[in-house]
PDB file of N, CA and C in Angstrom:
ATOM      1  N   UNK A   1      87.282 118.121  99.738  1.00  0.00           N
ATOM      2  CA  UNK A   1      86.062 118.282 100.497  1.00  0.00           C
ATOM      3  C   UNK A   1      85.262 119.402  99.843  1.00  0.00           C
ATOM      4  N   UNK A   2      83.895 119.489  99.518  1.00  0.00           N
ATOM      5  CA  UNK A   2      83.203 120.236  98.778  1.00  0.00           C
ATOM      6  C   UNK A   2      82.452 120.620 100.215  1.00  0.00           C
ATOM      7  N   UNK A   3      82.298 122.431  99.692  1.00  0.00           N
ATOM      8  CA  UNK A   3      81.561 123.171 100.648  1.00  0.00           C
ATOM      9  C   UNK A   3      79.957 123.641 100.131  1.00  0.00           C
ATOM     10  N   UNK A   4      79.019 123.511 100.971  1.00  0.00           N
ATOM     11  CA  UNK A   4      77.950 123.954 100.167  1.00  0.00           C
ATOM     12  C   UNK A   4      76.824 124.677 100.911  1.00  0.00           C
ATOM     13  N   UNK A   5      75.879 125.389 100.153  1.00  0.00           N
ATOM     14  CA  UNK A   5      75.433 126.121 101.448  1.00  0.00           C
ATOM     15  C   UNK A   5      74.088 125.825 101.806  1.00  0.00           C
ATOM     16  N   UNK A   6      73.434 126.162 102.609  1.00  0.00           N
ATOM     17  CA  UNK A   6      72.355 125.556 103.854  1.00  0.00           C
ATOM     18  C   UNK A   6      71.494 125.457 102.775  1.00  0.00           C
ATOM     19  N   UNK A   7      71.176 126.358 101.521  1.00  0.00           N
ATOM     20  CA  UNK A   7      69.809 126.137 100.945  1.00  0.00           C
ATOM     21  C   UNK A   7      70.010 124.997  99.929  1.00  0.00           C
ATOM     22  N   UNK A   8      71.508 124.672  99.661  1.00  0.00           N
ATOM     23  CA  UNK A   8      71.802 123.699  98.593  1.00  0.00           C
ATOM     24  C   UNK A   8      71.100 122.431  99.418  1.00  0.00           C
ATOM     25  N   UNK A   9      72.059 122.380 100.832  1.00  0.00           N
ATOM     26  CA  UNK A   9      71.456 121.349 101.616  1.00  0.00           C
ATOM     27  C   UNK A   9      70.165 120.752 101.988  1.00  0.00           C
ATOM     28  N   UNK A  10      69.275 121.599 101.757  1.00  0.00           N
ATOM     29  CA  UNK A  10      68.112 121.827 102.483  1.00  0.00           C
ATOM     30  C   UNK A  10      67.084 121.366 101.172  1.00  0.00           C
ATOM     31  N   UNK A  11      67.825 121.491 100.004  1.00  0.00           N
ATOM     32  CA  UNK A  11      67.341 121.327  98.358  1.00  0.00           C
ATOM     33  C   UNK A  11      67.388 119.809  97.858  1.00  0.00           C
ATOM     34  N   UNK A  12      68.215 119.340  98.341  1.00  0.00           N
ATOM     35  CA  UNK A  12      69.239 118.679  98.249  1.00  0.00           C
ATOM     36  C   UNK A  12      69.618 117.019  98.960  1.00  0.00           C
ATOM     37  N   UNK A  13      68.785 117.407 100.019  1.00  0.00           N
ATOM     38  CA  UNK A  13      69.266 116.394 101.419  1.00  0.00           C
ATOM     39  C   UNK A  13      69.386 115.108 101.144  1.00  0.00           C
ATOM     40  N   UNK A  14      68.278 114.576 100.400  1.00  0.00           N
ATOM     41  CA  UNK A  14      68.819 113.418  99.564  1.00  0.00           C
ATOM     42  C   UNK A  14      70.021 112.798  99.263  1.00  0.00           C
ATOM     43  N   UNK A  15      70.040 113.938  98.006  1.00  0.00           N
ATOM     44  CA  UNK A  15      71.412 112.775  97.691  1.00  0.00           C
ATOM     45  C   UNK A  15      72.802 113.447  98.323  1.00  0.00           C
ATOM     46  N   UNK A  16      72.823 114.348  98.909  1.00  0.00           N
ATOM     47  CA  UNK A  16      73.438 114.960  99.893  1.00  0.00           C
ATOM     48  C   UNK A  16      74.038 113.757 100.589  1.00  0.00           C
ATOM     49  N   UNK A  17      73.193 112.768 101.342  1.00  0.00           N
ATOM     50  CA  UNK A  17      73.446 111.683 102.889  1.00  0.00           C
ATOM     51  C   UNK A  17      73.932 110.963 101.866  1.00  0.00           C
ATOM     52  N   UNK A  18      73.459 110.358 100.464  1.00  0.00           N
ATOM     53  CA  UNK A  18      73.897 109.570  99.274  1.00  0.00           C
ATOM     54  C   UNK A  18      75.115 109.452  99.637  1.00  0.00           C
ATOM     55  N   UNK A  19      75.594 110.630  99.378  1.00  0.00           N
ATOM     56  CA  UNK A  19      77.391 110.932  99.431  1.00  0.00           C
ATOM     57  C   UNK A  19      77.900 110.623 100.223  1.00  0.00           C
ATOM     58  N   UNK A  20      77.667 111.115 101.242  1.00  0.00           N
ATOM     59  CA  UNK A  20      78.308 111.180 102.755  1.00  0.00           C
ATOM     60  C   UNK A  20      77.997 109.665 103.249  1.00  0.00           C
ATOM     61  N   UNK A  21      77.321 109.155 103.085  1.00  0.00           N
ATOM     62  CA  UNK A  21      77.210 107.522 103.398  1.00  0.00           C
ATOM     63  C   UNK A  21      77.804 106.487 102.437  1.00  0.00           C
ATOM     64  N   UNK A  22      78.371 107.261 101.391  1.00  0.00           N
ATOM     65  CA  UNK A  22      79.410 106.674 100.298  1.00  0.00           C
ATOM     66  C   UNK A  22      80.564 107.240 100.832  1.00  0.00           C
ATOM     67  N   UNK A  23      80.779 107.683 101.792  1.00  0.00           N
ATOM     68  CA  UNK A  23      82.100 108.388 102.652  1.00  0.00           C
ATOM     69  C   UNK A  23      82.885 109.717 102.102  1.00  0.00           C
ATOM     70  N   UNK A  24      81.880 110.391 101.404  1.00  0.00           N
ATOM     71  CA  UNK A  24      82.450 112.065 101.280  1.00  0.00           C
ATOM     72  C   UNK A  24      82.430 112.792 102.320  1.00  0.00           C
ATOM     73  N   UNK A  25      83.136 113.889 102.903  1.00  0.00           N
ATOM     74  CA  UNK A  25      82.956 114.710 103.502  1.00  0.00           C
ATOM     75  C   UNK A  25      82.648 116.145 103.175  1.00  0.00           C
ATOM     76  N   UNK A  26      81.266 116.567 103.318  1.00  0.00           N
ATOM     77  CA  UNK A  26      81.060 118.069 102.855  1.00  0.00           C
ATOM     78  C   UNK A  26      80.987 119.035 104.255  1.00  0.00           C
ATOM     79  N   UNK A  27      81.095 120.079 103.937  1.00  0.00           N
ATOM     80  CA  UNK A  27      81.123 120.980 104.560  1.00  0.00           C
ATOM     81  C   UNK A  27      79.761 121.741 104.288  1.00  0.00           C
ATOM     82  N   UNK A  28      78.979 122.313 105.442  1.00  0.00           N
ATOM     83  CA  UNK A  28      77.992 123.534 105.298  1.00  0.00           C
ATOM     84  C   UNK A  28      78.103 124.667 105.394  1.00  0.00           C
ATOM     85  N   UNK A  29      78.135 125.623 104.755  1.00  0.00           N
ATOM     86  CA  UNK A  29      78.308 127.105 104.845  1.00  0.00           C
ATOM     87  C   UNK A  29      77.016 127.880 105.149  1.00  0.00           C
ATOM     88  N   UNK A  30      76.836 128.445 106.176  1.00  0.00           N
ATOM     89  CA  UNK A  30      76.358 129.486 106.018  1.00  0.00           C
ATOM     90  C   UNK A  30      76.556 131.550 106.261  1.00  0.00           C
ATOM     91  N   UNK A  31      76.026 131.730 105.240  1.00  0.00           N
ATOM     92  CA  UNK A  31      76.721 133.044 104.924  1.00  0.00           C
ATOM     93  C   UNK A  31      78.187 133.390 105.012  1.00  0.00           C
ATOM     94  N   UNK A  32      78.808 132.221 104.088  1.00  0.00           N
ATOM     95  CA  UNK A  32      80.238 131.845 103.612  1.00  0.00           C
ATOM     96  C   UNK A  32      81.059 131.676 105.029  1.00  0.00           C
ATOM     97  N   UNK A  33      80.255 131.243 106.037  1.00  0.00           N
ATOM     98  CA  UNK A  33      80.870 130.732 106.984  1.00  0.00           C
ATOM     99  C   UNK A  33      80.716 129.593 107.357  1.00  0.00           C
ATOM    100  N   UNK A  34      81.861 128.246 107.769  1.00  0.00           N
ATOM    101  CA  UNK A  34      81.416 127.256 108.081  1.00  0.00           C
ATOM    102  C   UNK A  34      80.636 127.445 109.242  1.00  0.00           C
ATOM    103  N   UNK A  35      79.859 125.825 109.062  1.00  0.00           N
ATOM    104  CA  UNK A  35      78.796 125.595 110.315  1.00  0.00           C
ATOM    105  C   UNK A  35      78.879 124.242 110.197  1.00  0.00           C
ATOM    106  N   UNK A  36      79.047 122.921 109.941  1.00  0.00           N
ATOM    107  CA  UNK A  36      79.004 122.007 110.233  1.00  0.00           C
ATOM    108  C   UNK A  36      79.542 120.800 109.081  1.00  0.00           C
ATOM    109  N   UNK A  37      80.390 120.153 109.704  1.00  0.00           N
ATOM    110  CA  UNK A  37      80.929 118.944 108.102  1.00  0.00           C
ATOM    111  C   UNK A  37      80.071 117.621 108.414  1.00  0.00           C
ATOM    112  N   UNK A  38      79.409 117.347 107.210  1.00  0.00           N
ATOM    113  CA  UNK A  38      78.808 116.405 106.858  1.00  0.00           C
ATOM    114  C   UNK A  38      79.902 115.398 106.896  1.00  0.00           C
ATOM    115  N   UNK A  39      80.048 113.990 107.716  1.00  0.00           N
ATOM    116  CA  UNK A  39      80.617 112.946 107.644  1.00  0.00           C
ATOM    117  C   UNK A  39      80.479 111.446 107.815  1.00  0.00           C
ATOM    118  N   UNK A  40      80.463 110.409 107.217  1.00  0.00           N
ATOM    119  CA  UNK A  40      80.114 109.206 107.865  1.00  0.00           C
ATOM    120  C   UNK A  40      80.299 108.744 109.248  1.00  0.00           C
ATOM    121  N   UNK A  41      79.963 108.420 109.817  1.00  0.00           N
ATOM    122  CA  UNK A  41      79.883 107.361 110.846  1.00  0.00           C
ATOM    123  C   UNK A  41      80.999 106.633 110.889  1.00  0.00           C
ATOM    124  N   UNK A  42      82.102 106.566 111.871  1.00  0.00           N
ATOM    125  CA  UNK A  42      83.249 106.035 111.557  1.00  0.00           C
ATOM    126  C   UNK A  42      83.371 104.551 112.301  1.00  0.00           C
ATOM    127  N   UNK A  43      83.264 103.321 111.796  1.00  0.00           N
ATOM    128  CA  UNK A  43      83.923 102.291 113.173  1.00  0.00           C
ATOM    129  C   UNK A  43      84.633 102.401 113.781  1.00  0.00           C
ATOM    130  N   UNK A  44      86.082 102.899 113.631  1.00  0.00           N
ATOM    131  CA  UNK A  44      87.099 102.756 114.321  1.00  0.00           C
ATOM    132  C   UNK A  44      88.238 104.021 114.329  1.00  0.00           C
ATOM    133  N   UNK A  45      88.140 104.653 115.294  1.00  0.00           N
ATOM    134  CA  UNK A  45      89.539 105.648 115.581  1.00  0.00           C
ATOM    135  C   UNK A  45      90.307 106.084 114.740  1.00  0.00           C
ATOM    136  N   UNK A  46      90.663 104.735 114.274  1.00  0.00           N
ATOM    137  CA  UNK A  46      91.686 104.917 113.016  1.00  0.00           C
ATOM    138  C   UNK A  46      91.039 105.300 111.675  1.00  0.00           C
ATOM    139  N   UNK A  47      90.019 104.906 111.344  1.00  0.00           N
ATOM    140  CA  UNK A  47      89.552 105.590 110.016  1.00  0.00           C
ATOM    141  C   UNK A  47      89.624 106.980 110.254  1.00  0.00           C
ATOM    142  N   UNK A  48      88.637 107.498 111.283  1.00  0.00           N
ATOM    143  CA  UNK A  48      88.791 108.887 111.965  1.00  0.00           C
ATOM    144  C   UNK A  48      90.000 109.373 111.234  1.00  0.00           C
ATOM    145  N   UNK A  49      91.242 109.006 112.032  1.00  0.00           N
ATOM    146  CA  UNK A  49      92.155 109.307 112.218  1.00  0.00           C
ATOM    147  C   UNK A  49      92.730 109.893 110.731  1.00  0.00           C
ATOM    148  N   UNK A  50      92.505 108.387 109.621  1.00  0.00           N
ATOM    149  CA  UNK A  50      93.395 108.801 108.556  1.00  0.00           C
ATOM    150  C   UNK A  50      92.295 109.613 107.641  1.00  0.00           C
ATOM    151  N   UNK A  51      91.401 109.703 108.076  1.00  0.00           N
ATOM    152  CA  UNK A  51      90.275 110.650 107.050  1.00  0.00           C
ATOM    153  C   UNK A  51      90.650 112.174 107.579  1.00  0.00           C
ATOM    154  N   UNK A  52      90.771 112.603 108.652  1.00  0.00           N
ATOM    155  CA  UNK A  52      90.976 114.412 108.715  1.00  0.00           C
ATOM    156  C   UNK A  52      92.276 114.326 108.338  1.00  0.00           C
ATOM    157  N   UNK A  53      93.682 113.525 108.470  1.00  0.00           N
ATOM    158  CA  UNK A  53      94.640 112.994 107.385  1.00  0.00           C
ATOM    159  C   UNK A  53      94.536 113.587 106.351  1.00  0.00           C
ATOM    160  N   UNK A  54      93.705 112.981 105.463  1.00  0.00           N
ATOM    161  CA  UNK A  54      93.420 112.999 104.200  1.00  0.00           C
ATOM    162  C   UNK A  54      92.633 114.268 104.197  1.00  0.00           C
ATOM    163  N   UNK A  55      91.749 114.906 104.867  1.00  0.00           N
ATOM    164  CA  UNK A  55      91.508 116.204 105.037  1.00  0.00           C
ATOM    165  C   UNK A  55      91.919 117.090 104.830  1.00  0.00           C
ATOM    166  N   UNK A  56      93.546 117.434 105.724  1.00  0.00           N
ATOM    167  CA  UNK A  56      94.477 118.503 105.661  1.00  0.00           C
ATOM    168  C   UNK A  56      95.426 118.185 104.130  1.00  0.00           C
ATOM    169  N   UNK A  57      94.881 117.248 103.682  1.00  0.00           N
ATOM    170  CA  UNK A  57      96.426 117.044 102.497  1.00  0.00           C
ATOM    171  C   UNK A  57      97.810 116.026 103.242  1.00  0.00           C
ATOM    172  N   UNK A  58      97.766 115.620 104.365  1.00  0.00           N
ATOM    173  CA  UNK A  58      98.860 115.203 104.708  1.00  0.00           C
ATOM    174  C   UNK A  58      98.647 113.618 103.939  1.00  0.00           C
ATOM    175  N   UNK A  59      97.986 112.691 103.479  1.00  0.00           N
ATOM    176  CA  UNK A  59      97.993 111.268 103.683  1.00  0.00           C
ATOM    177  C   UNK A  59      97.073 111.655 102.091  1.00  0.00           C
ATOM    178  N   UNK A  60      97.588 110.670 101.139  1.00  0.00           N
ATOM    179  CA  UNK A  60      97.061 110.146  99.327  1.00  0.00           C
ATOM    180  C   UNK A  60      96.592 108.859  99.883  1.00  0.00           C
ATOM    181  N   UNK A  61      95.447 108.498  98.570  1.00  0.00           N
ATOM    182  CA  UNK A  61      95.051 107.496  98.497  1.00  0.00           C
ATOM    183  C   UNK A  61      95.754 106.798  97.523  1.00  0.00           C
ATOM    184  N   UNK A  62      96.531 105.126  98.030  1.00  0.00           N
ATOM    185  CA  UNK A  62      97.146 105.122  97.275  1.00  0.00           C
ATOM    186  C   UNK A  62      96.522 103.603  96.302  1.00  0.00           C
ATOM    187  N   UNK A  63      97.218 102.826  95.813  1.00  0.00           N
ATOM    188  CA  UNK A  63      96.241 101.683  94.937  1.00  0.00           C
ATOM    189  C   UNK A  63      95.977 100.643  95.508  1.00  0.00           C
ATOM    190  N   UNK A  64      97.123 100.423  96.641  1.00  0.00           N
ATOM    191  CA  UNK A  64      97.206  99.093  97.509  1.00  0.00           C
ATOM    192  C   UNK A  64      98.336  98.372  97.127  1.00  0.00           C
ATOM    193  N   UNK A  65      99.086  98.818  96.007  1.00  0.00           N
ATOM    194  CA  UNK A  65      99.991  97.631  95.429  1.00  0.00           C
ATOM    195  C   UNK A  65     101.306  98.252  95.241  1.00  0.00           C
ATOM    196  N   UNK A  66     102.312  97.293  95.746  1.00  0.00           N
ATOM    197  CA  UNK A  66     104.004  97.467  96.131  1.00  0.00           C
ATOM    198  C   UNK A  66     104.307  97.486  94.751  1.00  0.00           C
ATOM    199  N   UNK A  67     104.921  98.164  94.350  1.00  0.00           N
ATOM    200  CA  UNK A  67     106.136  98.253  92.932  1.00  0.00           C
ATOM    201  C   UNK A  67     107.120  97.204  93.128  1.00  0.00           C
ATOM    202  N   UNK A  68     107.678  97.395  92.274  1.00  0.00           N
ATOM    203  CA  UNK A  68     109.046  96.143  92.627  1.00  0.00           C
ATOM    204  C   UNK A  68     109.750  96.965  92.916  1.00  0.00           C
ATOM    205  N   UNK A  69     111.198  96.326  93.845  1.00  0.00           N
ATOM    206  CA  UNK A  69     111.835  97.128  94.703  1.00  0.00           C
ATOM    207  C   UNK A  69     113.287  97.082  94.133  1.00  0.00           C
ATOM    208  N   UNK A  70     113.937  98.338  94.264  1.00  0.00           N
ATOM    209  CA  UNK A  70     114.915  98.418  93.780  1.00  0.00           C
ATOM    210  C   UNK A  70     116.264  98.598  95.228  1.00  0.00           C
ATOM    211  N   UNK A  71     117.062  97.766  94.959  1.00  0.00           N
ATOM    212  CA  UNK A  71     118.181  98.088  95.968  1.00  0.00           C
ATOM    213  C   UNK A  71     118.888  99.044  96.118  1.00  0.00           C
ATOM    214  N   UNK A  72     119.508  99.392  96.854  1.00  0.00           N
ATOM    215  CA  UNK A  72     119.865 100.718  97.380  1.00  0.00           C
ATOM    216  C   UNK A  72     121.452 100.344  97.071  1.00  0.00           C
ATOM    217  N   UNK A  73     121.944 100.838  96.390  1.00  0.00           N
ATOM    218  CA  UNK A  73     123.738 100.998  96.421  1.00  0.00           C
ATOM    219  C   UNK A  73     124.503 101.483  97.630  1.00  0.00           C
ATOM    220  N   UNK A  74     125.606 101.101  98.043  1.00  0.00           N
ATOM    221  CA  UNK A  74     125.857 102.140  99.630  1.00  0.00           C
ATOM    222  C   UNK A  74     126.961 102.618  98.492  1.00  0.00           C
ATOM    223  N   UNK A  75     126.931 104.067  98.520  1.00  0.00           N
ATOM    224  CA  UNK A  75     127.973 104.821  98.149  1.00  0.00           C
ATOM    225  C   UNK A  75     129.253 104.831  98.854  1.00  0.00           C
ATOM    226  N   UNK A  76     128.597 104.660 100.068  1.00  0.00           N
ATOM    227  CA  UNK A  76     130.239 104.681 101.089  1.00  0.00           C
ATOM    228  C   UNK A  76     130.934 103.423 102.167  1.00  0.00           C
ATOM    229  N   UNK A  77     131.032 102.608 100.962  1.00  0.00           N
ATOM    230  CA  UNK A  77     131.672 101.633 101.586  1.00  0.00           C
ATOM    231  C   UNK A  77     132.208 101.072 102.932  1.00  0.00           C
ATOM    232  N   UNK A  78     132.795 101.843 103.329  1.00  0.00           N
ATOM    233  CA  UNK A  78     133.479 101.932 104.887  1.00  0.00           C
ATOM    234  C   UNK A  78     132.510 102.530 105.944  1.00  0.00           C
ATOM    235  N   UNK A  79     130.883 102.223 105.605  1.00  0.00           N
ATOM    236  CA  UNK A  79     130.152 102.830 106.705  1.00  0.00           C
ATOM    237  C   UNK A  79     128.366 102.092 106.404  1.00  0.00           C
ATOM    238  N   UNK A  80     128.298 101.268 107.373  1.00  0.00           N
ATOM    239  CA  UNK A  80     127.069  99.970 107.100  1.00  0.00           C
ATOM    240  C   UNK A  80     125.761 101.151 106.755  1.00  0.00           C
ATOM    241  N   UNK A  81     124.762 100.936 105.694  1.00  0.00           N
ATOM    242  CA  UNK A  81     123.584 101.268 105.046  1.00  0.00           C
ATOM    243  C   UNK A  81     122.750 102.329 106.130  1.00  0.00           C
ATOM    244  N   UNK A  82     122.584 101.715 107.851  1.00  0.00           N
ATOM    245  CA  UNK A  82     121.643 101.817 108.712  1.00  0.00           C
ATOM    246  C   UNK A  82     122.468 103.391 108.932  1.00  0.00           C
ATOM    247  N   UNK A  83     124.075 103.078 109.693  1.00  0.00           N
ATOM    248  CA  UNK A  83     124.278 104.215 109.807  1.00  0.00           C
ATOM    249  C   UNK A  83     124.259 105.895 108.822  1.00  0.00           C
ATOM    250  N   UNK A  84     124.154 105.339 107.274  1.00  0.00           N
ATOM    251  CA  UNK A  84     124.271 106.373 106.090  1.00  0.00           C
ATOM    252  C   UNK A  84     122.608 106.831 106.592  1.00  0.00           C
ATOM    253  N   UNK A  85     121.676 106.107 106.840  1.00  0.00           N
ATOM    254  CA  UNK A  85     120.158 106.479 107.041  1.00  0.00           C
ATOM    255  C   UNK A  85     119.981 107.296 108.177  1.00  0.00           C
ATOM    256  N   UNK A  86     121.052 107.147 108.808  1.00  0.00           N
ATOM    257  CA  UNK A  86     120.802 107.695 110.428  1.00  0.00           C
ATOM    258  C   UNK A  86     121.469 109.583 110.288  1.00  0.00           C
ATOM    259  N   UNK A  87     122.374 109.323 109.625  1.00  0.00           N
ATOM    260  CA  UNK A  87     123.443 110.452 109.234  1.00  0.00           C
ATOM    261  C   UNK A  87     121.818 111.350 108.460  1.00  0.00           C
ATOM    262  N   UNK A  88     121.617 110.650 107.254  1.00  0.00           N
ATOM    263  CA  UNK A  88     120.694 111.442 106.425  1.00  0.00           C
ATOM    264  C   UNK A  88     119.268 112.018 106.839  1.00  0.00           C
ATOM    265  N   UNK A  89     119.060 111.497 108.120  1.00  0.00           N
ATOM    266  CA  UNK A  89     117.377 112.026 108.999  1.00  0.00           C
ATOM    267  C   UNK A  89     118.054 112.902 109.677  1.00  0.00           C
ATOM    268  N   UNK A  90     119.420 113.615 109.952  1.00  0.00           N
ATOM    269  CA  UNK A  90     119.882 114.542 110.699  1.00  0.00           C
ATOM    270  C   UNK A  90     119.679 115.770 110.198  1.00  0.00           C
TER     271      UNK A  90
END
């Protein structure tokens, strides 16, 4: 997210909305303090949702496309896959 300040904005406004209606999110500073994030118009909750996501760093954009999948070996024979998964989230 790029921060910028009121006179950039104000210089600027143009291609400023350009962006932000191409779905950037900027931030406004004034006197190196925020004041307001420039953002699209969201349809649905969920975009919302995974865009401040993607905000904090928690959620990548990723390509859309599955790798090929590799099987999982059970190391421990005498104990079914689900339970080794259950043991390992502990």
């Amino acid at each position: 997210m790029e921060s910028i300040g009121v006179k950039y904005l104000r210089d600027n406004l143009s291609r400023i909305l350009k962006r932000v209606e191409k779905g950037e999110v900027i931030r406004v500073l004034r006197h190196q303090k925020d004041v307001v994030e420039l953002r699209p118009i969201m349809k649905s909750a969920n975009h919302d949702f995974l865009n401040r996501l993607k905000d904090i760093n928690i959620l990548a954009g990723g390509t859309g496309r599955i790798g090929p999948i590799k099987s999982v070996k059970n190391i421990r024979p005498e104990m079914p896959v689900s339970d080794l998964i259950i043991e390992d989230r502990r």
